[in-house]
PDB file of N, CA and C in Angstrom:
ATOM      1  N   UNK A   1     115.198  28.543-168.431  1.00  0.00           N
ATOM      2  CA  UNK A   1     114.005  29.162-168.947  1.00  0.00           C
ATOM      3  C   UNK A   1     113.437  30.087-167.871  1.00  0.00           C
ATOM      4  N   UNK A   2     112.846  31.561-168.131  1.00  0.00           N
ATOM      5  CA  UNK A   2     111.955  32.103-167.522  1.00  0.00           C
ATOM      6  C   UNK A   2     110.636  31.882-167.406  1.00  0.00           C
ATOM      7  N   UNK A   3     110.629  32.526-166.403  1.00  0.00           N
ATOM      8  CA  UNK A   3     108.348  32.868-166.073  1.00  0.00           C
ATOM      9  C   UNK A   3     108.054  33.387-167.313  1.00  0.00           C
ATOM     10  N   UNK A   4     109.021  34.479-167.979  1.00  0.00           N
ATOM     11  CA  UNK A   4     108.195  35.391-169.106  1.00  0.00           C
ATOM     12  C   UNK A   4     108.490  34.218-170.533  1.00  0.00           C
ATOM     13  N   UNK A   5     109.736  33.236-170.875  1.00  0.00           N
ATOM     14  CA  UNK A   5     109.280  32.650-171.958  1.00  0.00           C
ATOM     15  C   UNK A   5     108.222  31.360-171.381  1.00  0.00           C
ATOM     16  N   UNK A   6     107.768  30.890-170.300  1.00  0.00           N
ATOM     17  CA  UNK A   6     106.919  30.370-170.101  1.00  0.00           C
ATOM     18  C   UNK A   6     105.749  31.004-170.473  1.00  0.00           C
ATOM     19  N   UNK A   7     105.322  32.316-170.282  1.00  0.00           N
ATOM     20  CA  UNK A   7     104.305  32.963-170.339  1.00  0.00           C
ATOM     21  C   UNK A   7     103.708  33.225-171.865  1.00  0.00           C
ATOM     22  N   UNK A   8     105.002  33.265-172.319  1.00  0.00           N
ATOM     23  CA  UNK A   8     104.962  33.647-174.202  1.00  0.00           C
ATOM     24  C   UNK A   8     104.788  32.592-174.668  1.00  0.00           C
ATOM     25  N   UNK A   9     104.719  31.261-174.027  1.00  0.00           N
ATOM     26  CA  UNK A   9     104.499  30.417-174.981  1.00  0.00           C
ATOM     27  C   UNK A   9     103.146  29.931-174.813  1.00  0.00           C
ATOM     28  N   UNK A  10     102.738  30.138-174.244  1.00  0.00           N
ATOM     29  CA  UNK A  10     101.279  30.272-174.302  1.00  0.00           C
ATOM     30  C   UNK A  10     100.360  28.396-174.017  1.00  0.00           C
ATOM     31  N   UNK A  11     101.262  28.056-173.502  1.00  0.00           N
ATOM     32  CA  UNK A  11     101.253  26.232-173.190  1.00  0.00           C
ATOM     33  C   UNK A  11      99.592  26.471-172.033  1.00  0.00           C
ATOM     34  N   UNK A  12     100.325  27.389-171.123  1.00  0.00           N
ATOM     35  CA  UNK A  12      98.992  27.052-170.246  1.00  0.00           C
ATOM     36  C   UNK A  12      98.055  28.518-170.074  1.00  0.00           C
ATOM     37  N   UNK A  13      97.091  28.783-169.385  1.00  0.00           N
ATOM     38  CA  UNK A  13      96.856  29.578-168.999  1.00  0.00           C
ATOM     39  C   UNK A  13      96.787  30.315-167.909  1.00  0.00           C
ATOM     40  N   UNK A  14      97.623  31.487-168.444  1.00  0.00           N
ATOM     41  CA  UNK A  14      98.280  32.776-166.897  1.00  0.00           C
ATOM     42  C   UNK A  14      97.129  33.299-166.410  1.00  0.00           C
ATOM     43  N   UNK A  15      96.934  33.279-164.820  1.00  0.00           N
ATOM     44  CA  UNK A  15      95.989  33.867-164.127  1.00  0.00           C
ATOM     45  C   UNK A  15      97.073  34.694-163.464  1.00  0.00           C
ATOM     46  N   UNK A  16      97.932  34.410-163.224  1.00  0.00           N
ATOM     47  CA  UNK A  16      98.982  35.338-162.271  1.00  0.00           C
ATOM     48  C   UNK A  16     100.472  35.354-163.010  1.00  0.00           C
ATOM     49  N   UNK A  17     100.930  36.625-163.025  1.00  0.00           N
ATOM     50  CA  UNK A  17     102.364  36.926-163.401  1.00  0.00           C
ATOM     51  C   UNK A  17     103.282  36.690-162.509  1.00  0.00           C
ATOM     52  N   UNK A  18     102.729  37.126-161.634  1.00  0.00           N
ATOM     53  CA  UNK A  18     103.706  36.896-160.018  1.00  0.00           C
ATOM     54  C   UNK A  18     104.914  38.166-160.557  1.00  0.00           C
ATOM     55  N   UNK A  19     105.759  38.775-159.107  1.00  0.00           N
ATOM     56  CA  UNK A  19     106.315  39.241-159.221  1.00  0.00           C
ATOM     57  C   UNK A  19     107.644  39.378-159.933  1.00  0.00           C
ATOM     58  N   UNK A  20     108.307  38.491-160.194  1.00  0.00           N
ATOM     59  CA  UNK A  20     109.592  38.430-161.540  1.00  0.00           C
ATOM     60  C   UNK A  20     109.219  37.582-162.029  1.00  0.00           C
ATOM     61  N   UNK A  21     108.824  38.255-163.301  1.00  0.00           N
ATOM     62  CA  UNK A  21     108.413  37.048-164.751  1.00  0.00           C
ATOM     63  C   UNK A  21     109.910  36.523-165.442  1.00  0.00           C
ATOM     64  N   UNK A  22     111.038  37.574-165.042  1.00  0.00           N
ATOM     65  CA  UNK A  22     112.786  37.022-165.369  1.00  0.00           C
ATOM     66  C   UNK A  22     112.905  36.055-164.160  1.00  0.00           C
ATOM     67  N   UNK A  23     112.384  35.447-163.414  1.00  0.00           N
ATOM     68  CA  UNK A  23     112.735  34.259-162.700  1.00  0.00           C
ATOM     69  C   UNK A  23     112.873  33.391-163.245  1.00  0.00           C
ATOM     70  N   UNK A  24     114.118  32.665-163.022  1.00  0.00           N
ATOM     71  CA  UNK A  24     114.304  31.282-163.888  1.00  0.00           C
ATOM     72  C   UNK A  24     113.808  29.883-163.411  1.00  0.00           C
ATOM     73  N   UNK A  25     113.468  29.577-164.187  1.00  0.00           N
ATOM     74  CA  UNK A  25     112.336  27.599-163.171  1.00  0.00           C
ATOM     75  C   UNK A  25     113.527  27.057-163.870  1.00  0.00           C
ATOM     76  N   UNK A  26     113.857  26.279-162.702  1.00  0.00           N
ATOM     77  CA  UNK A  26     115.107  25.159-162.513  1.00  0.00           C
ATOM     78  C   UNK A  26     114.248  24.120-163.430  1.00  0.00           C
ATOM     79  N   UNK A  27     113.387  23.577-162.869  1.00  0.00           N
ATOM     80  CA  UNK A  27     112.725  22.047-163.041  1.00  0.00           C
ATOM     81  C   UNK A  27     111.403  22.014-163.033  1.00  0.00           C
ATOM     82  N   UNK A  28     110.451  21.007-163.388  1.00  0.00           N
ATOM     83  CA  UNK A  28     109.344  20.974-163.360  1.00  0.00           C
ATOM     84  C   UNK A  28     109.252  20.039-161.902  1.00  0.00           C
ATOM     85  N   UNK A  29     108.203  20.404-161.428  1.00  0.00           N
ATOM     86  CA  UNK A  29     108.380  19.439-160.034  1.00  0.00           C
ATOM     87  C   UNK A  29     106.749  18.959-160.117  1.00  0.00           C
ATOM     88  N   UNK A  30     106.765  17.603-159.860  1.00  0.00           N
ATOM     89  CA  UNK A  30     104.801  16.948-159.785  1.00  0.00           C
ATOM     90  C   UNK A  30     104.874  16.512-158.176  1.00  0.00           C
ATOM     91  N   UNK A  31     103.416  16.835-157.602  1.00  0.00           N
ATOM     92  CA  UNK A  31     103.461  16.598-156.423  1.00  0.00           C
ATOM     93  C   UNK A  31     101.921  16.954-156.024  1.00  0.00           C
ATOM     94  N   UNK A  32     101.112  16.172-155.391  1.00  0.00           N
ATOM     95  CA  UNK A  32      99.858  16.628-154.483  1.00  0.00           C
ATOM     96  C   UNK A  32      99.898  16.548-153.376  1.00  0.00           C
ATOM     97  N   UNK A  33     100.388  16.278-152.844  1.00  0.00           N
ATOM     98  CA  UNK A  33     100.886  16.312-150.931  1.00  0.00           C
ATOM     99  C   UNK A  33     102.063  17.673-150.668  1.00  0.00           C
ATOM    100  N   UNK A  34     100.625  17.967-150.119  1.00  0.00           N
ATOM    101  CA  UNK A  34     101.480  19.236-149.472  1.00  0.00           C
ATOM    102  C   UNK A  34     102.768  18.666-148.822  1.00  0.00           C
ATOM    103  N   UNK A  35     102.910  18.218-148.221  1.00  0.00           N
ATOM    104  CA  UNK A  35     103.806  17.966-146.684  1.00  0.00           C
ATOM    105  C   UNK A  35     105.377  17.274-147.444  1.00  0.00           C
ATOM    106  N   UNK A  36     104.675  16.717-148.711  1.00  0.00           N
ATOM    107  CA  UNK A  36     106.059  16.010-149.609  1.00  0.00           C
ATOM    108  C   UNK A  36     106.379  17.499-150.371  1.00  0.00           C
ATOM    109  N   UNK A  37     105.652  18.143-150.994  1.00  0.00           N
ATOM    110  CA  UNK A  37     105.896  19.484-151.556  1.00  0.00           C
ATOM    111  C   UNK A  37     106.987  20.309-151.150  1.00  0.00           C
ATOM    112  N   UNK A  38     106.279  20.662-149.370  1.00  0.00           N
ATOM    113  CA  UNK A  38     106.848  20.997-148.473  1.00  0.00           C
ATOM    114  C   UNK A  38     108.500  21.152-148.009  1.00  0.00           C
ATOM    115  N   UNK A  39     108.409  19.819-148.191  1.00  0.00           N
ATOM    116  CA  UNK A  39     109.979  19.451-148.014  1.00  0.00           C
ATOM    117  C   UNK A  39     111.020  19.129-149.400  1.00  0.00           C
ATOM    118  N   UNK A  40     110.375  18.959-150.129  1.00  0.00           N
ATOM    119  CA  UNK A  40     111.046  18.116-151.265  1.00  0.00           C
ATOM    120  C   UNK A  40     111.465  18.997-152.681  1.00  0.00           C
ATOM    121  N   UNK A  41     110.117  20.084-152.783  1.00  0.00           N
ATOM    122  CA  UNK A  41     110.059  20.956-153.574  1.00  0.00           C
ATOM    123  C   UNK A  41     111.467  21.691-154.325  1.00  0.00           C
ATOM    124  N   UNK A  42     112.421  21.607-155.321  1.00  0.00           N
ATOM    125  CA  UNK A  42     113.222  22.307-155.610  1.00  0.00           C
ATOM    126  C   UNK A  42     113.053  23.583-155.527  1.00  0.00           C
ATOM    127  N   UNK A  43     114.196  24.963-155.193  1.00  0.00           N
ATOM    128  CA  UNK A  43     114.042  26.236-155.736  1.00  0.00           C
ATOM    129  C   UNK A  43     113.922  26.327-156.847  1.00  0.00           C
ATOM    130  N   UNK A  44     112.754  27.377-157.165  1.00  0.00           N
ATOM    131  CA  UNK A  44     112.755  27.254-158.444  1.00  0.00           C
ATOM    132  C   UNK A  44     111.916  26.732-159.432  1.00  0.00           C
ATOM    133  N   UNK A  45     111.475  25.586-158.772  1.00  0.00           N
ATOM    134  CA  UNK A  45     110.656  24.391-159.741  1.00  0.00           C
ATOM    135  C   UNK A  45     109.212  25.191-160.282  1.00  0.00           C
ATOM    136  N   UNK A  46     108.891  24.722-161.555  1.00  0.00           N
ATOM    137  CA  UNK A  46     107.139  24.689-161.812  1.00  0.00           C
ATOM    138  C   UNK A  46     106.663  23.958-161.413  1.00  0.00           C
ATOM    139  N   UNK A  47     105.866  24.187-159.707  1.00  0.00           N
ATOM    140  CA  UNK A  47     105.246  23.300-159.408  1.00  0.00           C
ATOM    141  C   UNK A  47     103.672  22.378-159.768  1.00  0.00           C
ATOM    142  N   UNK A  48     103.359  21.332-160.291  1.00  0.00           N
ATOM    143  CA  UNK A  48     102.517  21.302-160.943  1.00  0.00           C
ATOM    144  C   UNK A  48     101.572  20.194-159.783  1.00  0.00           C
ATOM    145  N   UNK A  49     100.646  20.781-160.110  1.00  0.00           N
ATOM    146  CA  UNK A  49      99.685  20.365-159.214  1.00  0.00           C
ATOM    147  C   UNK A  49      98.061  20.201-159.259  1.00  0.00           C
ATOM    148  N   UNK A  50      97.356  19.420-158.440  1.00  0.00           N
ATOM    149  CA  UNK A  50      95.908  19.658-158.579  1.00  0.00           C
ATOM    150  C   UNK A  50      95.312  19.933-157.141  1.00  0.00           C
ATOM    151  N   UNK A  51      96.168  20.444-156.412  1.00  0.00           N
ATOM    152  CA  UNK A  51      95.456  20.924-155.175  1.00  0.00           C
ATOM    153  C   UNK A  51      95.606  22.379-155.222  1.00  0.00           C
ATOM    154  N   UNK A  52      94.183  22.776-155.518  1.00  0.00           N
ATOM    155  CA  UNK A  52      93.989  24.361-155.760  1.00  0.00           C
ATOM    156  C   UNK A  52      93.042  24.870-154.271  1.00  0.00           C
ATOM    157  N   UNK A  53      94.308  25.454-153.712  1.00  0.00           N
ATOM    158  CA  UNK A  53      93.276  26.096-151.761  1.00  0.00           C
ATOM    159  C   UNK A  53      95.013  26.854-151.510  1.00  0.00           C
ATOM    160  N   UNK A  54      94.682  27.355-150.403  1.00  0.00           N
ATOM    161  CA  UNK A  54      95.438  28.449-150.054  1.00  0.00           C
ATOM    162  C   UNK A  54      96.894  27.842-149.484  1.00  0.00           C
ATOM    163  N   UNK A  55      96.164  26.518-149.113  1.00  0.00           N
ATOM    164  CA  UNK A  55      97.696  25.975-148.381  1.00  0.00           C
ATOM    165  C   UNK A  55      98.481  25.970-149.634  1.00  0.00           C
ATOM    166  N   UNK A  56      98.357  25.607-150.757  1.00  0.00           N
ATOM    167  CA  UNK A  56      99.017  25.510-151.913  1.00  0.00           C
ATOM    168  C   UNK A  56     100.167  26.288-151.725  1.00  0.00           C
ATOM    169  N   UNK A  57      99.590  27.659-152.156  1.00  0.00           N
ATOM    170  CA  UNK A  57     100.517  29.010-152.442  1.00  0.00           C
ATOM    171  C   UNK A  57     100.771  29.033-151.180  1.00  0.00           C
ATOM    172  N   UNK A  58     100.698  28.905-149.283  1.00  0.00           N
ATOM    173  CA  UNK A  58     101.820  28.798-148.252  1.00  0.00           C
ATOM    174  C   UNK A  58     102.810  27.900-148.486  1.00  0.00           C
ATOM    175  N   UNK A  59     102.470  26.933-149.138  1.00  0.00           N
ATOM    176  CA  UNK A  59     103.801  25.827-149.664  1.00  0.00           C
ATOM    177  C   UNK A  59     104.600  26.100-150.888  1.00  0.00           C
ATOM    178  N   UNK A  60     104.157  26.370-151.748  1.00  0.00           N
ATOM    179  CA  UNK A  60     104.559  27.825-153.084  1.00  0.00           C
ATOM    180  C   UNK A  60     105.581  28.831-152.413  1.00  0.00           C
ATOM    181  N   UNK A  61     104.732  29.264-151.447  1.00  0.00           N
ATOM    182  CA  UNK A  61     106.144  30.660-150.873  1.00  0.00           C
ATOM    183  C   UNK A  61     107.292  29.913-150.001  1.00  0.00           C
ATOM    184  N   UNK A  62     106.777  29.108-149.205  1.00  0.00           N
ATOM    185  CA  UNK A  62     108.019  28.259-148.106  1.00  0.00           C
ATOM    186  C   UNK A  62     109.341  27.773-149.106  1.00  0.00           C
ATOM    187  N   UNK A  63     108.473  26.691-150.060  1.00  0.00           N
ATOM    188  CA  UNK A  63     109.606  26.015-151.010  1.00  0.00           C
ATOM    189  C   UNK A  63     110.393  27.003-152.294  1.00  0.00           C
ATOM    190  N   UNK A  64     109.644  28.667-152.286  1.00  0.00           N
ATOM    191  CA  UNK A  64     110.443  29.005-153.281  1.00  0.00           C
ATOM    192  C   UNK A  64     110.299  28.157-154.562  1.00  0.00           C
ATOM    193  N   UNK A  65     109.265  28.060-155.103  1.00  0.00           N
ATOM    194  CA  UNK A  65     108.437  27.740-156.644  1.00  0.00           C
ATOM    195  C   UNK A  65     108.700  28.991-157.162  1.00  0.00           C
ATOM    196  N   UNK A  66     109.240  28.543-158.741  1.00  0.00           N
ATOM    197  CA  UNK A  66     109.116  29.755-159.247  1.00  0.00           C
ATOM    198  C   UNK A  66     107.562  30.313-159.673  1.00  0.00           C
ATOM    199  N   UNK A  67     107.199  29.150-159.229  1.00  0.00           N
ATOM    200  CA  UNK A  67     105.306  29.241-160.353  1.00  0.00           C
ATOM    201  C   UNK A  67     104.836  27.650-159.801  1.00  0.00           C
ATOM    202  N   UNK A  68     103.508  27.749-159.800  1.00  0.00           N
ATOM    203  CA  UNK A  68     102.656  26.564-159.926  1.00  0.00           C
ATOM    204  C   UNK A  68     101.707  27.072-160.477  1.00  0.00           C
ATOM    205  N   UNK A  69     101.429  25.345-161.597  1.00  0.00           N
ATOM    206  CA  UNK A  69     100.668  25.266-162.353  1.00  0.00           C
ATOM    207  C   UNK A  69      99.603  24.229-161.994  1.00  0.00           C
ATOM    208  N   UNK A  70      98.356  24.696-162.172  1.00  0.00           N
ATOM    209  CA  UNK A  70      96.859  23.750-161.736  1.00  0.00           C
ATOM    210  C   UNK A  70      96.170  23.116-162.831  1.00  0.00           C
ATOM    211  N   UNK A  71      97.045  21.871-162.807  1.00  0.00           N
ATOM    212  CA  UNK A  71      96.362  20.796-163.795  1.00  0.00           C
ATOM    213  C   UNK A  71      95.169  20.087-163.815  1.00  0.00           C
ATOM    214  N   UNK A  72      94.717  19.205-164.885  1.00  0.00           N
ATOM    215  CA  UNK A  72      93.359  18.927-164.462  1.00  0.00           C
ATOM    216  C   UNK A  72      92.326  19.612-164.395  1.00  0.00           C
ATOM    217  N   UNK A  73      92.268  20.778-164.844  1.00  0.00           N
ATOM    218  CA  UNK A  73      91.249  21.771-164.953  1.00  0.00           C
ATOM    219  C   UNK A  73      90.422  22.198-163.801  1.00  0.00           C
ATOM    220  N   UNK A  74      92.021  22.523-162.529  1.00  0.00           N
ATOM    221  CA  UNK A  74      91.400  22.710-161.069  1.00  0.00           C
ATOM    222  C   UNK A  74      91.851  24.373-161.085  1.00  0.00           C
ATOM    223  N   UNK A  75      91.424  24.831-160.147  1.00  0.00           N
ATOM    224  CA  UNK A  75      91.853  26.353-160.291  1.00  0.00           C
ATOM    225  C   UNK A  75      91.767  26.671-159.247  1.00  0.00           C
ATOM    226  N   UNK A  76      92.211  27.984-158.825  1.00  0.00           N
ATOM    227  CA  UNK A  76      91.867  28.799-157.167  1.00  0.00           C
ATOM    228  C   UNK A  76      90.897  29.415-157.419  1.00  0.00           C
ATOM    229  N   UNK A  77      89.846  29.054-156.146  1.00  0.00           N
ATOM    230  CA  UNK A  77      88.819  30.519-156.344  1.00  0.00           C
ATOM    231  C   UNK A  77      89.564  31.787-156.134  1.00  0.00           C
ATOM    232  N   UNK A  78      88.507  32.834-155.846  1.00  0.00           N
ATOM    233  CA  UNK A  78      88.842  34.128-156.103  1.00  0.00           C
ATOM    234  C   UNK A  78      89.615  34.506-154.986  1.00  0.00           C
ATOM    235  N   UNK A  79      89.135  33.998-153.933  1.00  0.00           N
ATOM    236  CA  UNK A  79      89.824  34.710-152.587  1.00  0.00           C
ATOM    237  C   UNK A  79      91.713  33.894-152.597  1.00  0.00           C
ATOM    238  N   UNK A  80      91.610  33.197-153.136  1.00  0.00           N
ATOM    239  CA  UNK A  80      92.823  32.513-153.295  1.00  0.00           C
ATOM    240  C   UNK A  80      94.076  32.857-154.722  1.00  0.00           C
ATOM    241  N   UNK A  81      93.311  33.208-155.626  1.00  0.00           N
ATOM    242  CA  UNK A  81      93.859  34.128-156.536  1.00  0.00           C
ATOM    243  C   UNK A  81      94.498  35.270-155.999  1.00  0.00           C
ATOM    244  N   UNK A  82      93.464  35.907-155.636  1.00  0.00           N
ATOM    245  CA  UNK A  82      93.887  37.537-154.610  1.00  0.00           C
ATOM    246  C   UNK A  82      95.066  37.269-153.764  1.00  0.00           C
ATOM    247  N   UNK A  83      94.746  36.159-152.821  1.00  0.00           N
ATOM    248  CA  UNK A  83      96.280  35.578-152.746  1.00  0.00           C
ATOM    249  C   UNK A  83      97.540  35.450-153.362  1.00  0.00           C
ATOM    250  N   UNK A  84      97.715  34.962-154.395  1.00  0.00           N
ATOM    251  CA  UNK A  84      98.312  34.808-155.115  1.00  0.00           C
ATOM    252  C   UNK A  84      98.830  36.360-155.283  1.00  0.00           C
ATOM    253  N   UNK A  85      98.369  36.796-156.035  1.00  0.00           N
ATOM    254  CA  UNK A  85      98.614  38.467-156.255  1.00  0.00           C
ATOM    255  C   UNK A  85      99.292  39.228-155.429  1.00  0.00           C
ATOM    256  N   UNK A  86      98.805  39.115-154.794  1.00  0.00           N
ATOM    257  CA  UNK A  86      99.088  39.731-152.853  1.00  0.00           C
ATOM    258  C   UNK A  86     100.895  39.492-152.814  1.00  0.00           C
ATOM    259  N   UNK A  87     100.779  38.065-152.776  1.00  0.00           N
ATOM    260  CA  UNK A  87     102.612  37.242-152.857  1.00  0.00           C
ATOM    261  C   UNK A  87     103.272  37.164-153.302  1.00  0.00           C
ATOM    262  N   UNK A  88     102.855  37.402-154.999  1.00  0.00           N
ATOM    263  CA  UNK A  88     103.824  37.878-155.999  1.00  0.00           C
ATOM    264  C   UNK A  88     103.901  35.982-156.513  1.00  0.00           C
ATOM    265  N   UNK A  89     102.940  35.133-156.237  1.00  0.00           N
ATOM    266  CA  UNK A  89     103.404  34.090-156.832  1.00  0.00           C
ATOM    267  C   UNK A  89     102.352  33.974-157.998  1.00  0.00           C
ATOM    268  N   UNK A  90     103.410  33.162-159.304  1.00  0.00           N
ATOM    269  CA  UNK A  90     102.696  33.198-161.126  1.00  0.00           C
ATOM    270  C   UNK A  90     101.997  31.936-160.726  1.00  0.00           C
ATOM    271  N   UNK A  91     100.667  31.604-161.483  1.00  0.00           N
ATOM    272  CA  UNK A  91      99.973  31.472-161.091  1.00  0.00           C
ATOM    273  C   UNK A  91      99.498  30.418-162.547  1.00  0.00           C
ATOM    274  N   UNK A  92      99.883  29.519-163.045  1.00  0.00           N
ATOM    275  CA  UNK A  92      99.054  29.492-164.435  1.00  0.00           C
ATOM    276  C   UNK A  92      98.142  28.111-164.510  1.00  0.00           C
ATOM    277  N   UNK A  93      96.673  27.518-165.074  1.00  0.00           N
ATOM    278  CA  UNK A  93      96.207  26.581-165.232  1.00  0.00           C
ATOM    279  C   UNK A  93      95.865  26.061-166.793  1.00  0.00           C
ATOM    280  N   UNK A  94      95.959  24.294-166.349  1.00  0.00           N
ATOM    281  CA  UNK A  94      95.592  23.718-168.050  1.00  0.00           C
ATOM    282  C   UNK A  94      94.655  23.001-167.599  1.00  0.00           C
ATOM    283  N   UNK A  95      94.240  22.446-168.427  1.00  0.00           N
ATOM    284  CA  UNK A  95      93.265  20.799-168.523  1.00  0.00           C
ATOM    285  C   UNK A  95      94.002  19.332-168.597  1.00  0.00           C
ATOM    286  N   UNK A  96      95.289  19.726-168.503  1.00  0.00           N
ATOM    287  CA  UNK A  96      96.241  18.645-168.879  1.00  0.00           C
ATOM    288  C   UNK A  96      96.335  18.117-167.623  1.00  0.00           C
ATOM    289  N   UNK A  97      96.544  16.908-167.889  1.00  0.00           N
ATOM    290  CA  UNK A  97      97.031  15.904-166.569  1.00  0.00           C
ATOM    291  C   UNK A  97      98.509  16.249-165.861  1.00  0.00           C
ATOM    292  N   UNK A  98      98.791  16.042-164.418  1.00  0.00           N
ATOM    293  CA  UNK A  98      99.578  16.608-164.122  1.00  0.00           C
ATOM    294  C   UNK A  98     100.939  16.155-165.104  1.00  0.00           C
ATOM    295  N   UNK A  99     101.178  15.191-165.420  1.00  0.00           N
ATOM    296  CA  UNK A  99     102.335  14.281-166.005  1.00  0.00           C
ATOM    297  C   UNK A  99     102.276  15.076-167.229  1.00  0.00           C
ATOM    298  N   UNK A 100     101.593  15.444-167.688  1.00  0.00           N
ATOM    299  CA  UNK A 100     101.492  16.142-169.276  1.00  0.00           C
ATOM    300  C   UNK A 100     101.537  17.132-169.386  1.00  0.00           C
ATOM    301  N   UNK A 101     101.729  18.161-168.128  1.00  0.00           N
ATOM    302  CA  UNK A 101     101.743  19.336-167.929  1.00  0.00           C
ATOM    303  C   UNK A 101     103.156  19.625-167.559  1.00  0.00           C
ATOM    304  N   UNK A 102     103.740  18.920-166.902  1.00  0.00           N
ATOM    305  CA  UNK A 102     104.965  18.925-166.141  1.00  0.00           C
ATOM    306  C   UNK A 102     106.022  18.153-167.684  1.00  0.00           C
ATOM    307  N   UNK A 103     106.140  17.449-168.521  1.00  0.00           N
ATOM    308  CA  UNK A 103     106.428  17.358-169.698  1.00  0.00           C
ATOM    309  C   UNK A 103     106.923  18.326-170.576  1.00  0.00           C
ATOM    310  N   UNK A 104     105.672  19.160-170.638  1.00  0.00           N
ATOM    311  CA  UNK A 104     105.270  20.403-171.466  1.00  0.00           C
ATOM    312  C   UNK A 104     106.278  21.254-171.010  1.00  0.00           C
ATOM    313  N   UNK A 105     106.569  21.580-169.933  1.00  0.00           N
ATOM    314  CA  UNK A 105     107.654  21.955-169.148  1.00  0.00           C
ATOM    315  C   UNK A 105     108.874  21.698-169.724  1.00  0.00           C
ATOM    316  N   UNK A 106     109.439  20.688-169.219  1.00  0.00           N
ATOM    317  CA  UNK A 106     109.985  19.886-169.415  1.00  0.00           C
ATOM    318  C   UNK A 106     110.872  20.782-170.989  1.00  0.00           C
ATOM    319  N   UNK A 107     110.127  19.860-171.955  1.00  0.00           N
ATOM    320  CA  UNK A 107     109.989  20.032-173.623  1.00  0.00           C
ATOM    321  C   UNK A 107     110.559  21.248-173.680  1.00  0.00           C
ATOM    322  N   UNK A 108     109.839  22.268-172.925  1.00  0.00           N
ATOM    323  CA  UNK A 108     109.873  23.932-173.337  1.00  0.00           C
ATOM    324  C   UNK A 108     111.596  24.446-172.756  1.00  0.00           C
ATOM    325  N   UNK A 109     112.097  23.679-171.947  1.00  0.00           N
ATOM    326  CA  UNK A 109     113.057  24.051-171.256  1.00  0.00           C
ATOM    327  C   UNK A 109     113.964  23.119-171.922  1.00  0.00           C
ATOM    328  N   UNK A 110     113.528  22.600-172.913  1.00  0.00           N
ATOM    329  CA  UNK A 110     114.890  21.551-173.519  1.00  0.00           C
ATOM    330  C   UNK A 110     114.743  22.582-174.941  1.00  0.00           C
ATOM    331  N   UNK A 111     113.507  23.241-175.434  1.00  0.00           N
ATOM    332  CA  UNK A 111     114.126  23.696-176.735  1.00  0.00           C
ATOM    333  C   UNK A 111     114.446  25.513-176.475  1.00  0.00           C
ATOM    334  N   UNK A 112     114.314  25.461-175.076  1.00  0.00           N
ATOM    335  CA  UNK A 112     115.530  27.240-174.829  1.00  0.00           C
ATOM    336  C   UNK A 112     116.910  27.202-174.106  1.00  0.00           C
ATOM    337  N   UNK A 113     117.172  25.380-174.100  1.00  0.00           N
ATOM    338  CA  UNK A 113     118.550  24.926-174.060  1.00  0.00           C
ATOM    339  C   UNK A 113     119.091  24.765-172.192  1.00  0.00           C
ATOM    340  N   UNK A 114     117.719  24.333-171.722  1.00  0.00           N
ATOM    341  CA  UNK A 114     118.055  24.779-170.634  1.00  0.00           C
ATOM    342  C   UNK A 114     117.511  23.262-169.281  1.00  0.00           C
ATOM    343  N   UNK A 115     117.687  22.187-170.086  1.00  0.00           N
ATOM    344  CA  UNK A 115     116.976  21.135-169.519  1.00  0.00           C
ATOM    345  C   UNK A 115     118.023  20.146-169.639  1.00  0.00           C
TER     346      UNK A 115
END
């Protein structure tokens, strides 16, 4: 599955496109520790998360996320968005719990044959 049929399906809400919306997300990946993120993170993965601050997206670019998503109805402020932008990393938030977000994932990548 891509960033762009992630984007079309309209599951969460896009604050950031990030630079290739044809990037393909391997996996959904759940994680709030940076430092496990850090290391553990697949290429590729939708990283789903509720730690919304800047270290985020430095751990986003290190691990090569295709995207993280801010569950729980947490978000980046503005100066951290701009970030985002800046890096080219997609950017999208729900209200969903991380487990239900990362699912959703999941689901979406089993019915474009790719899970």
């Amino acid at each position: 599955m891509t960033l762009n049929q992630l984007i079309r399906s309209d599951i969460f809400t896009l604050r950031n496109a990030g630079d290739d919306t044809e990037r393909a997300i391997t996996v959904p990946f759940c994680c709030d520790l940076l430092s496990i993120a850090m290391s553990r993170a697949p290429s590729g993965c939708a990283w789903v998360t509720v730690m919304a601050n800047m270290n985020t997206l430095a751990v986003a670019s290190l691990s090569d996320a295709a995207c993280v998503i801010l569950a729980e109805g947490t978000c980046f402020d503005d100066a951290a968005l701009a970030k985002a932008k800046t890096q080219g990393i997609a950017v999208f938030e729900t209200g969903l719990p991380v487990f239900e977000a990362a699912l959703k994932v999941h689901d979406l990548m089993g019915q474009t044959g790719q899970a």
